[in-house]
Protein backbone atom coordinates (compact mmCIF):
# COMPACT_ATOMS: atom_id res chain seq x y z
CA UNK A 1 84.40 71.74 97.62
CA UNK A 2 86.10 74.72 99.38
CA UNK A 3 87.48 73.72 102.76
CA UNK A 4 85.90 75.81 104.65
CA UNK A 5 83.22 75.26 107.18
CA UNK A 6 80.86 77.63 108.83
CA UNK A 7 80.23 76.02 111.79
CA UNK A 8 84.29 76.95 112.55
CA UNK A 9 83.61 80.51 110.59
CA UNK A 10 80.63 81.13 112.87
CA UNK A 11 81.43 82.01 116.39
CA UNK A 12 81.04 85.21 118.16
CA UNK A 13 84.98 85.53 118.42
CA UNK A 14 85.66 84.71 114.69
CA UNK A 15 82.79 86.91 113.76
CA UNK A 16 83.93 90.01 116.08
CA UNK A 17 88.10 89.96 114.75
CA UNK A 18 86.95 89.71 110.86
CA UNK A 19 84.88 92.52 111.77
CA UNK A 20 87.83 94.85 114.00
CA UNK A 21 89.99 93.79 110.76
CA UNK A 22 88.03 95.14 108.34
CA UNK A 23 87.53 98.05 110.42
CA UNK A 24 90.95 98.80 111.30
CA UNK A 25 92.25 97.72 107.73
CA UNK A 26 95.38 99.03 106.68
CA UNK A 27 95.65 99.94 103.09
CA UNK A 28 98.65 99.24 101.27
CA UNK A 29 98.95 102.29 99.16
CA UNK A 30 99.68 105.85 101.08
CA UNK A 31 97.83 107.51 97.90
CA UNK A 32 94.39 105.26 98.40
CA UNK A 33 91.87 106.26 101.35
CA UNK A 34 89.47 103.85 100.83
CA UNK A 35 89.50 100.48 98.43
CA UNK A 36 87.23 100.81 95.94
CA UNK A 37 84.89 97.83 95.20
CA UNK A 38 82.78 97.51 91.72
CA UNK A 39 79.76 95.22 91.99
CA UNK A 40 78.52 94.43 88.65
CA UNK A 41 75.93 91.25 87.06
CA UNK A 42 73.16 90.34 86.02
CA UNK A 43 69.97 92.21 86.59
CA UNK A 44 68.30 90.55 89.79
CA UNK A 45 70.72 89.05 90.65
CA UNK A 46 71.32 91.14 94.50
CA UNK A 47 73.71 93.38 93.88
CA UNK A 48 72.22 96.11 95.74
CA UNK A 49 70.88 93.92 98.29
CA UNK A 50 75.19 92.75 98.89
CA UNK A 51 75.67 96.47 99.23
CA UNK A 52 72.35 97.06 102.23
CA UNK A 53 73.27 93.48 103.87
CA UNK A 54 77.13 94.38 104.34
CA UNK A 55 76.06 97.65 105.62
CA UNK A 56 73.45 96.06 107.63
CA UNK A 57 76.58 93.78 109.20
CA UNK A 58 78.70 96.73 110.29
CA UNK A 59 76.02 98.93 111.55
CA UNK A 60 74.49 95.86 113.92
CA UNK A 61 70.22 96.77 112.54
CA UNK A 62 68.84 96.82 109.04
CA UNK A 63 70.07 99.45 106.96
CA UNK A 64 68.77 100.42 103.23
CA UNK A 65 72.27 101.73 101.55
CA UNK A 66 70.85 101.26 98.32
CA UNK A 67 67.42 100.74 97.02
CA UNK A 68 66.45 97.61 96.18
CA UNK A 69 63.15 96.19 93.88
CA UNK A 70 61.49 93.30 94.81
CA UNK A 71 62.03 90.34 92.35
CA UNK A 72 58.32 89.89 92.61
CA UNK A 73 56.38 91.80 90.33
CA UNK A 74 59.81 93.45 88.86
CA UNK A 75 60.25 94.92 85.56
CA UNK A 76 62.80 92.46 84.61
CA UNK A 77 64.99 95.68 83.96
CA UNK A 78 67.60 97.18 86.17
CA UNK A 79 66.58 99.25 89.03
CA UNK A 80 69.92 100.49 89.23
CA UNK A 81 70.25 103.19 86.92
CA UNK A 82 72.97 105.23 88.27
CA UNK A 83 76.50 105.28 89.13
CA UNK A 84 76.71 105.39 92.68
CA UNK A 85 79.37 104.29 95.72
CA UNK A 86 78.50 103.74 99.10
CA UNK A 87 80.48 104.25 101.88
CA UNK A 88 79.91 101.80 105.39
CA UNK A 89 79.79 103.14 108.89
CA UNK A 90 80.05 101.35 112.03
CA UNK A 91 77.92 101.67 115.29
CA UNK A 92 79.55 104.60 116.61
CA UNK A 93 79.05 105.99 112.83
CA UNK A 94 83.04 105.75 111.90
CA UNK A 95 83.86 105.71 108.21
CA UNK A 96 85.10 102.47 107.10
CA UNK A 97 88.01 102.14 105.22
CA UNK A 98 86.29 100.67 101.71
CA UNK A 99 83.61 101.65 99.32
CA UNK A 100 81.29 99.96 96.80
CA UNK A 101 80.15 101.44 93.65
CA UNK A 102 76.91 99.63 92.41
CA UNK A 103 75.99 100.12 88.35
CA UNK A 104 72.73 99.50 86.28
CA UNK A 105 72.42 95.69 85.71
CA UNK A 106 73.34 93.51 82.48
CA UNK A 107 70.82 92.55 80.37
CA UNK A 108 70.07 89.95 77.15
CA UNK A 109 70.49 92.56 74.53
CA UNK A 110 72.90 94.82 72.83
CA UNK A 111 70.66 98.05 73.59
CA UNK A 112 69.63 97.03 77.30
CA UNK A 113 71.26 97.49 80.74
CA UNK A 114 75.03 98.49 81.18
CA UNK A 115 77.21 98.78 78.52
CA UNK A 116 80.51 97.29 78.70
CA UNK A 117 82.38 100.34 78.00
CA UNK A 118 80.69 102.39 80.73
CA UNK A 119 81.82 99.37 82.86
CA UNK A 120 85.36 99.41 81.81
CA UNK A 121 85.29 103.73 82.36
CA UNK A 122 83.85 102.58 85.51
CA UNK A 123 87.08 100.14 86.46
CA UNK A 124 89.28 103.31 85.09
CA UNK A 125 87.24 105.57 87.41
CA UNK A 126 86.01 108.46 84.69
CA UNK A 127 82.39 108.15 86.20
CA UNK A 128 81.17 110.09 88.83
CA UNK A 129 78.61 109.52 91.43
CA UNK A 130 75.01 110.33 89.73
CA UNK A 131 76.06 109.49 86.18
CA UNK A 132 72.47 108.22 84.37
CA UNK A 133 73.33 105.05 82.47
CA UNK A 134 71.69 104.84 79.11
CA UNK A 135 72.13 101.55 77.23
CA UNK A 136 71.80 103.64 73.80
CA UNK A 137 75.15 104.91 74.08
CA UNK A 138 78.48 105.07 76.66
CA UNK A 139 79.46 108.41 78.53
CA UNK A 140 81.01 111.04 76.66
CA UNK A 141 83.87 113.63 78.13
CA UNK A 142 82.23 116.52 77.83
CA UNK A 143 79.37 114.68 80.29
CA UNK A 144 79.35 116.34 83.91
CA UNK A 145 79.60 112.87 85.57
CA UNK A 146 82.91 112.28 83.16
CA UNK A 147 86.18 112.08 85.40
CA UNK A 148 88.83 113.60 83.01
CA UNK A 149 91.45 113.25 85.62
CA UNK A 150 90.85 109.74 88.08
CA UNK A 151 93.40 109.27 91.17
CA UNK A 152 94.02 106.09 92.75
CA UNK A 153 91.25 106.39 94.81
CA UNK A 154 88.78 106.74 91.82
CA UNK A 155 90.29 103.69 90.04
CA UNK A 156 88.25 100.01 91.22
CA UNK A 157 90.71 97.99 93.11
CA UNK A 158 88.72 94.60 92.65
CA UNK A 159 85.71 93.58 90.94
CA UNK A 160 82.80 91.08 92.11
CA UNK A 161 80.12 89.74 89.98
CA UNK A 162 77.34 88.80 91.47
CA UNK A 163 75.27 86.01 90.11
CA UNK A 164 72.48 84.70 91.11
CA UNK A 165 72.47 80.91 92.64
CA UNK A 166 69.68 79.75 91.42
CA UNK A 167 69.76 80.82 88.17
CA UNK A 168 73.25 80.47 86.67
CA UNK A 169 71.54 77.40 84.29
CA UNK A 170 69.12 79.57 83.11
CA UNK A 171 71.71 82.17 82.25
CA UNK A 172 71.77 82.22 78.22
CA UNK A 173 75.49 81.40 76.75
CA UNK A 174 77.04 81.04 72.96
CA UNK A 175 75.21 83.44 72.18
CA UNK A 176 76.53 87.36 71.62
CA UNK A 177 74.75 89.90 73.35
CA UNK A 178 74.15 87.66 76.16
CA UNK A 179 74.50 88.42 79.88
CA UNK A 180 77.29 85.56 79.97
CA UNK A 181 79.20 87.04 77.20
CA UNK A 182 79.28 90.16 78.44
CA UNK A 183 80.49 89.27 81.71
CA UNK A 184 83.06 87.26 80.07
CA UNK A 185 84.17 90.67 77.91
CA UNK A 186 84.36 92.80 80.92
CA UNK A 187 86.30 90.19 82.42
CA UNK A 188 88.97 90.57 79.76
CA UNK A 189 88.46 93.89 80.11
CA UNK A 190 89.56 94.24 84.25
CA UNK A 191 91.84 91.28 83.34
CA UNK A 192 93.91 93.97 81.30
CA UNK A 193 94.18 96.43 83.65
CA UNK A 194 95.24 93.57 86.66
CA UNK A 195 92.40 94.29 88.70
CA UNK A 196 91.41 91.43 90.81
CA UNK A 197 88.12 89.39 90.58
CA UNK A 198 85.59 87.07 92.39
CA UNK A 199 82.58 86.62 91.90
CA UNK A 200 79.75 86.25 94.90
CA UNK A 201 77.26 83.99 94.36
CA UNK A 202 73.77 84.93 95.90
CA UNK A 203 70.12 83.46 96.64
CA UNK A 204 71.97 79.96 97.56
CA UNK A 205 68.77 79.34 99.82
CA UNK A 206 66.82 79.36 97.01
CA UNK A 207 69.29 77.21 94.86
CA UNK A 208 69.33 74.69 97.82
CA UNK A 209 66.24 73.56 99.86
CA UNK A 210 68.80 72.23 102.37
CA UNK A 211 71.08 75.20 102.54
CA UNK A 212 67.16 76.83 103.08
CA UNK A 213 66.64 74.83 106.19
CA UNK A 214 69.93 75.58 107.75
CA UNK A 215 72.39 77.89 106.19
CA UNK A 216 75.10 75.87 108.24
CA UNK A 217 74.93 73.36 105.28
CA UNK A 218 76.22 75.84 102.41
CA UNK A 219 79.61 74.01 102.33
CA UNK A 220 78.34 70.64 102.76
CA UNK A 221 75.13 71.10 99.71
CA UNK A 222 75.96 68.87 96.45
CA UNK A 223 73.86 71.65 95.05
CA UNK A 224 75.46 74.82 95.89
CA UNK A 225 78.86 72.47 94.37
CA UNK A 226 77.17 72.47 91.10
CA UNK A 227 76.20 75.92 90.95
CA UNK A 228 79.55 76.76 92.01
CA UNK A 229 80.92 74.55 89.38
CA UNK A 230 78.96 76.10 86.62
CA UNK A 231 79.96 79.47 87.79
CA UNK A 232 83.48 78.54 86.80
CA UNK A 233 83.21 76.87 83.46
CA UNK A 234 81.06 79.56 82.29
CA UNK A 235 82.86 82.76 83.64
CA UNK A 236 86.21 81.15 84.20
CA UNK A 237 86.59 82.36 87.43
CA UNK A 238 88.43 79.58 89.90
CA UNK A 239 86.58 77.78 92.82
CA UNK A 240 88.38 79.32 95.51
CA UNK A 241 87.04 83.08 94.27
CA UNK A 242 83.48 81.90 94.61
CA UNK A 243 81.66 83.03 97.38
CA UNK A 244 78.15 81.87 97.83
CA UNK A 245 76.09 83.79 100.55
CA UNK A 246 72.53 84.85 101.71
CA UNK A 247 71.92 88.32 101.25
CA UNK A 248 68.82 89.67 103.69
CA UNK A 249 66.06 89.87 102.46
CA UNK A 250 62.43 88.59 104.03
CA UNK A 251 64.81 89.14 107.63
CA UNK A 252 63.64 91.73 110.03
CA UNK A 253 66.90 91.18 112.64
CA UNK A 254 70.37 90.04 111.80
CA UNK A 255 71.73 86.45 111.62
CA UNK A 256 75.03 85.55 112.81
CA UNK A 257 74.87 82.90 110.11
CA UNK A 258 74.37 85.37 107.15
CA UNK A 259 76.65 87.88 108.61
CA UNK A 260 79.83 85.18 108.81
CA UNK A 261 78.66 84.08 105.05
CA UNK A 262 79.01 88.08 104.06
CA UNK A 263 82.26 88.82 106.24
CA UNK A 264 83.77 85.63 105.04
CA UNK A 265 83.38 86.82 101.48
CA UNK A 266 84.00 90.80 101.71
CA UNK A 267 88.01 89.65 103.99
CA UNK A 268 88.61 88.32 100.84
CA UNK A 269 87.39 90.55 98.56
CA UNK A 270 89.02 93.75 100.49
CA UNK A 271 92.37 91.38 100.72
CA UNK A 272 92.52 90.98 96.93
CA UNK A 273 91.78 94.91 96.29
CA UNK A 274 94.79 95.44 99.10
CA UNK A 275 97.01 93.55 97.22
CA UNK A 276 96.25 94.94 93.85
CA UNK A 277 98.93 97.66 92.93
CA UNK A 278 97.77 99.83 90.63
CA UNK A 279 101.29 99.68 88.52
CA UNK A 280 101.19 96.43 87.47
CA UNK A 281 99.44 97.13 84.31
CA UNK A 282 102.12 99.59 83.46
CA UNK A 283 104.85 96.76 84.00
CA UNK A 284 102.90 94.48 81.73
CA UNK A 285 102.83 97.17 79.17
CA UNK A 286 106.55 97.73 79.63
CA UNK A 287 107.58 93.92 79.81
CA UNK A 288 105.69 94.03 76.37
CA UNK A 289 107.95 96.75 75.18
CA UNK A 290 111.32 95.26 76.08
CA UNK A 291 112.22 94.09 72.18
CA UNK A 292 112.62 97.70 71.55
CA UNK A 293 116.51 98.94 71.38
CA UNK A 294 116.09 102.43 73.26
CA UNK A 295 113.65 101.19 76.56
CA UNK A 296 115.91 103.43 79.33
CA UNK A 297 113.54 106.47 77.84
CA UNK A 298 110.39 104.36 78.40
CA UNK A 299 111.93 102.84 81.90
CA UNK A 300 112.30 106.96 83.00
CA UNK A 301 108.87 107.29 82.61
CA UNK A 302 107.53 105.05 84.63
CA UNK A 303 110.15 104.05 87.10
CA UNK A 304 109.58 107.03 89.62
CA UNK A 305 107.63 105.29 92.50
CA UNK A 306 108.41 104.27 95.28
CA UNK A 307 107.79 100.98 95.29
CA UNK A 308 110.36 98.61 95.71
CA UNK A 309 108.71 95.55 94.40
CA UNK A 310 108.23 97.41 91.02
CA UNK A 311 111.64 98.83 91.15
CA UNK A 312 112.90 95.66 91.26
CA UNK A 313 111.39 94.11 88.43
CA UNK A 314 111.41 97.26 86.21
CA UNK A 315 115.20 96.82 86.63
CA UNK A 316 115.34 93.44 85.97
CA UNK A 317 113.01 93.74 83.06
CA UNK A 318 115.80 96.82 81.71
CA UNK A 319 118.34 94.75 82.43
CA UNK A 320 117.06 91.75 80.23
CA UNK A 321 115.46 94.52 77.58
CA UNK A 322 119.13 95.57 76.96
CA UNK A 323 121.24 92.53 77.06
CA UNK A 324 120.28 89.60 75.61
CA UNK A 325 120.84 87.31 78.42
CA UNK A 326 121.83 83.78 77.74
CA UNK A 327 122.49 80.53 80.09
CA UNK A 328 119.38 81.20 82.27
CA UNK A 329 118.80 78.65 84.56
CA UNK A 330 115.62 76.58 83.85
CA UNK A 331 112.99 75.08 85.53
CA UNK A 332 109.84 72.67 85.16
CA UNK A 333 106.64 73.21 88.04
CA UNK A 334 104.23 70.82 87.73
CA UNK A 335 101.11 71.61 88.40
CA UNK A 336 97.73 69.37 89.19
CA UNK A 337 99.01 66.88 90.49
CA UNK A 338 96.08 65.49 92.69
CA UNK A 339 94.12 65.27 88.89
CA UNK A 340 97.63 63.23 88.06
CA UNK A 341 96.83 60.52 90.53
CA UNK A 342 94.15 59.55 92.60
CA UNK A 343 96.26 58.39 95.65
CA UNK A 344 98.08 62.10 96.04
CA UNK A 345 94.73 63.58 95.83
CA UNK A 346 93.54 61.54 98.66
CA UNK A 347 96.66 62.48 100.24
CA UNK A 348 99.67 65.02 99.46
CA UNK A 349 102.00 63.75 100.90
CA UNK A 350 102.12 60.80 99.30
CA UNK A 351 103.04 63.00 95.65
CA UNK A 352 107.44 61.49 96.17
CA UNK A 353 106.01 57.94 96.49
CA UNK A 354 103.62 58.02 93.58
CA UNK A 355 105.28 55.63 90.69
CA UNK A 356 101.90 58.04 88.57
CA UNK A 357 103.81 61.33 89.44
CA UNK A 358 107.51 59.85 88.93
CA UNK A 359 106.12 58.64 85.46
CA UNK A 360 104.76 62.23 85.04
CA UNK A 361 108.16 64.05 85.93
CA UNK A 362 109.97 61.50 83.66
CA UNK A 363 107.82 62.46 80.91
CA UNK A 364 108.58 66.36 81.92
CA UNK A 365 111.89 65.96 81.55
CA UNK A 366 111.97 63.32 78.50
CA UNK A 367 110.02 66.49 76.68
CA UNK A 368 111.65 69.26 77.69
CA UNK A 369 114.68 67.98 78.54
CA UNK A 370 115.02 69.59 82.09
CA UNK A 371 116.61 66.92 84.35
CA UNK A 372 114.58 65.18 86.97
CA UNK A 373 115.92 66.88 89.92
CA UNK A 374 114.54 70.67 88.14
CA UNK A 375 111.15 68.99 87.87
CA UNK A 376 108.68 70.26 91.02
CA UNK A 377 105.15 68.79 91.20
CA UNK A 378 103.16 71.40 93.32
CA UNK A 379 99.18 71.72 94.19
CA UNK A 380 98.05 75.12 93.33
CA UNK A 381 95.33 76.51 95.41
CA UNK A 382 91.98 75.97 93.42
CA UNK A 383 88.89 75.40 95.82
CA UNK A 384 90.30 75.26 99.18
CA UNK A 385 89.52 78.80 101.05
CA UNK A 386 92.27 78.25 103.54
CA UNK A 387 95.84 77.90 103.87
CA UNK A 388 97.31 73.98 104.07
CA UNK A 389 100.53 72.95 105.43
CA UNK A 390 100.90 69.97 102.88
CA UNK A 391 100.11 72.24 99.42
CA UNK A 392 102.23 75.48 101.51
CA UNK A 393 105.62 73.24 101.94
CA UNK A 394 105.56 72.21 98.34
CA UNK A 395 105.01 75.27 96.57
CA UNK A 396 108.35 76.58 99.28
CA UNK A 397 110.52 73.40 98.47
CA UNK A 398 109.85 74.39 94.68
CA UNK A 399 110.53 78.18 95.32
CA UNK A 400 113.34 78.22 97.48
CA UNK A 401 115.45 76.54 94.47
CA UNK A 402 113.87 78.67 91.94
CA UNK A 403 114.92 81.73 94.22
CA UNK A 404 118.90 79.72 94.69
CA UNK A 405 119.16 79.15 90.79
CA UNK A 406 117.85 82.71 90.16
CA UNK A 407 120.28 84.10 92.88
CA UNK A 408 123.31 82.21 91.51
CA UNK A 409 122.59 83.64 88.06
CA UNK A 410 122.88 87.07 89.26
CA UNK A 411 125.60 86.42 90.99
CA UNK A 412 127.82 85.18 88.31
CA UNK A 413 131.32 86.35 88.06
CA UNK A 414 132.23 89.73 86.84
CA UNK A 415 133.32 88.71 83.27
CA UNK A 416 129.87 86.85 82.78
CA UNK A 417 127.78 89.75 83.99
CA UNK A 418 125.52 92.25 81.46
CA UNK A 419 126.75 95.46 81.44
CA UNK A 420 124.39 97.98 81.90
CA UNK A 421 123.67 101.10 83.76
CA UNK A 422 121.21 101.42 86.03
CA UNK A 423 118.96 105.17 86.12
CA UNK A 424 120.09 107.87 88.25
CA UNK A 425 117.01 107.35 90.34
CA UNK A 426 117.96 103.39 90.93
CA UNK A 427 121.67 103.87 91.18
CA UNK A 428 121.13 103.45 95.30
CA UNK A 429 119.06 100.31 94.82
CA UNK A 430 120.63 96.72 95.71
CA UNK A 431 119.51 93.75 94.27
């Protein structure tokens, strides 16, 4: 389970700073305004109710931001039909630094709710605010609500799903056309472009008559574990990008509990969008291009940004496009080790006096034939929420000789060195 606790979440100070930081966020990109955040899932499942309860949160009363149908006596279609993006306000009614776009619902059909195209234009930002979804067919250019042209602050910068906690088992899968497949397509689909995802899991006091009693108890439920569990086997999402919270709904005044449960989970959220940079997907597409002789043509085209972390690997990627580079230094992380042995799952520091993870590093290197002392077991973060000192100090002790190795290799002597000239543009840039 994700260690986490909301009994240490929930206090007035923790609640107040997550609040001032969202407020007061500071976006990473001088060309984006406001993060963009695209709420999309099944129909039912709260996604307009996220949007009015995290609006509710910053203005301190109840607010409507977006319409919501009661599940009783619903349609059992979406009551979302348009594309539309709210922005939040505070108490004294200043503009908050994020926005969320909701869409029409997914449905158990081919010709019902959102199509997955319109979703992916959607992530691209071609879609306007007030474009009328029709499941019959996707938006065409010469539509009104078609963005020919999207800037950076059109584009989504992270996606949630919302799903609905107590009904993920009843959510039809191996079949096409289903709600699950389609969430698992448009997954693919934002996967491509490197936009982040979570996924926030709602109605968990209805999945959980404990968690109903006393919301305190969401970390602690069995219940809400399974749910969360089935959430990632079925949409392949990780435990740690799960978010289950109560959105309001029978409340007339605010909850502190709800609110940490919904602040908890948007931090995150507006975090991941932060660190999205929207040229990532052209560095994938170039990294994919780097078997072809001429790529300093390419590299022009793309290189003029100005930021460094993509300079750096754009020239690194030239570099390796153009010379074939041989005798580079090799490595072997291994991963999982607390599902390697019981005892280091207990406890991580035991992982260099586990005879289960020496035998496991032996076998590495009998394999692959790295030598012992290039083999790192590391714990990648999977459910926990929070940062720990024990998994933090062995994914350093495994970068810091990555980082040496890598730095002695570009250091070589002259004579072993690539020749190759950097761009105009980069010839002031030190690596």
């Amino acid at each position: 389970m994700q260690q986490v606790s909301i009994s240490v979440l929930n206090t007035p100070r923790n609640k107040k700073k997550i609040t001032e930081e969202l407020k007061h966020l500071d976006i990473a990109h001088p060309e984006v305004q406001q993060l963009r955040i695209l709420v999309h899932g099944p129909v039912g499942a709260g996604k307009s109710s996220f949007i009015s309860s995290i609006a509710s949160v910053f203005r301190g009363r109840m607010v409507q931001a977006a319409l919501v149908e009661s599940s009783i006596g619903g349609s059992g279609h979406s009551f979302s039909t348009k594309f539309k993006s709210t922005k939040f306000k505070d108490k004294d009614r200043n503009v908050l630094p994020f926005v969320i776009s909701d869409i029409m619902g997914l449905e158990d059909a081919e010709v019902a709710g959102v199509r997955t195209d319109d979703l992916v234009m959607a992530l691209e930002g071609h879609l306007k605010d007030g474009y009328l979804f029709n499941p019959a067919g996707s938006v065409q250019k010469e539509n009104t609500f078609y963005n020919s042209c999207p800037t950076l602050n059109d584009k989504v910068h992270c996606l949630v799903s919302v799903v609905p906690g107590d009904k993920i088992g009843l959510l039809n899968d191996g079949q096409v056309h289903t709600v699950i497949q389609k969430l698992r397509e448009i997954r693919k689909k934002a996967t491509a472009l490197t936009i982040p995802q979570v996924i926030v899991m709602t109605m968990v006091d209805k999945a959980c008559p404990e968690v109903n009693k006393d919301l305190k108890m969401i970390y602690r439920s069995k219940k809400i574990k399974e749910q969360m569990l089935e959430c990632q086997n079925k949409l392949g999402v990780p435990m740690n990008f799960i978010y289950p919270v109560k959105n309001y709904h029978e409340e007339a005044e605010l909850c502190d509990d709800v609110d940490i449960l919904l602040l908890y989970a948007l931090k995150n959220i507006l975090n991941f969008a932060n660190d999205h940079s929207p040229y990532r997907n052209v560095l994938i597409l170039f990294l994919k291009k780097t078997r072809m002789k001429k790529t300093s043509s390419y590299l022009q085209e793309i290189v003029n940004t100005s930021d460094t972390t993509v300079r750096l690997v754009v020239v690194l990627a030239d570099s390796c496009a153009q010379n074939k580079l041989d005798k580079i230094p090799q490595v072997v992380v291994m991963t999982m080790v607390d599902k390697a042995c019981p005892e280091v799952k207990k406890d991580l520091k035991m992982i260099y006096s586990s005879e289960k993870i020496k035998d496991k590093m032996q076998e590495c290197s009998n394999k692959l034939g790295v030598p012992m002392n290039y083999v790192y077991p590391v714990k990648n973060y999977h459910e926990e929420t929070e940062l720990r000192d024990d998994i933090d100090v062995l994914l350093l002790s495994a970068l810091k000789p990555i980082l040496t190795f890598a730095n002695d290799h570009v250091d070589s002597p002259t004579s072993q060195r690539p020749n190759f000239n950097l761009p105009k543009r980069l010839s002031s840039f030190k690596i």
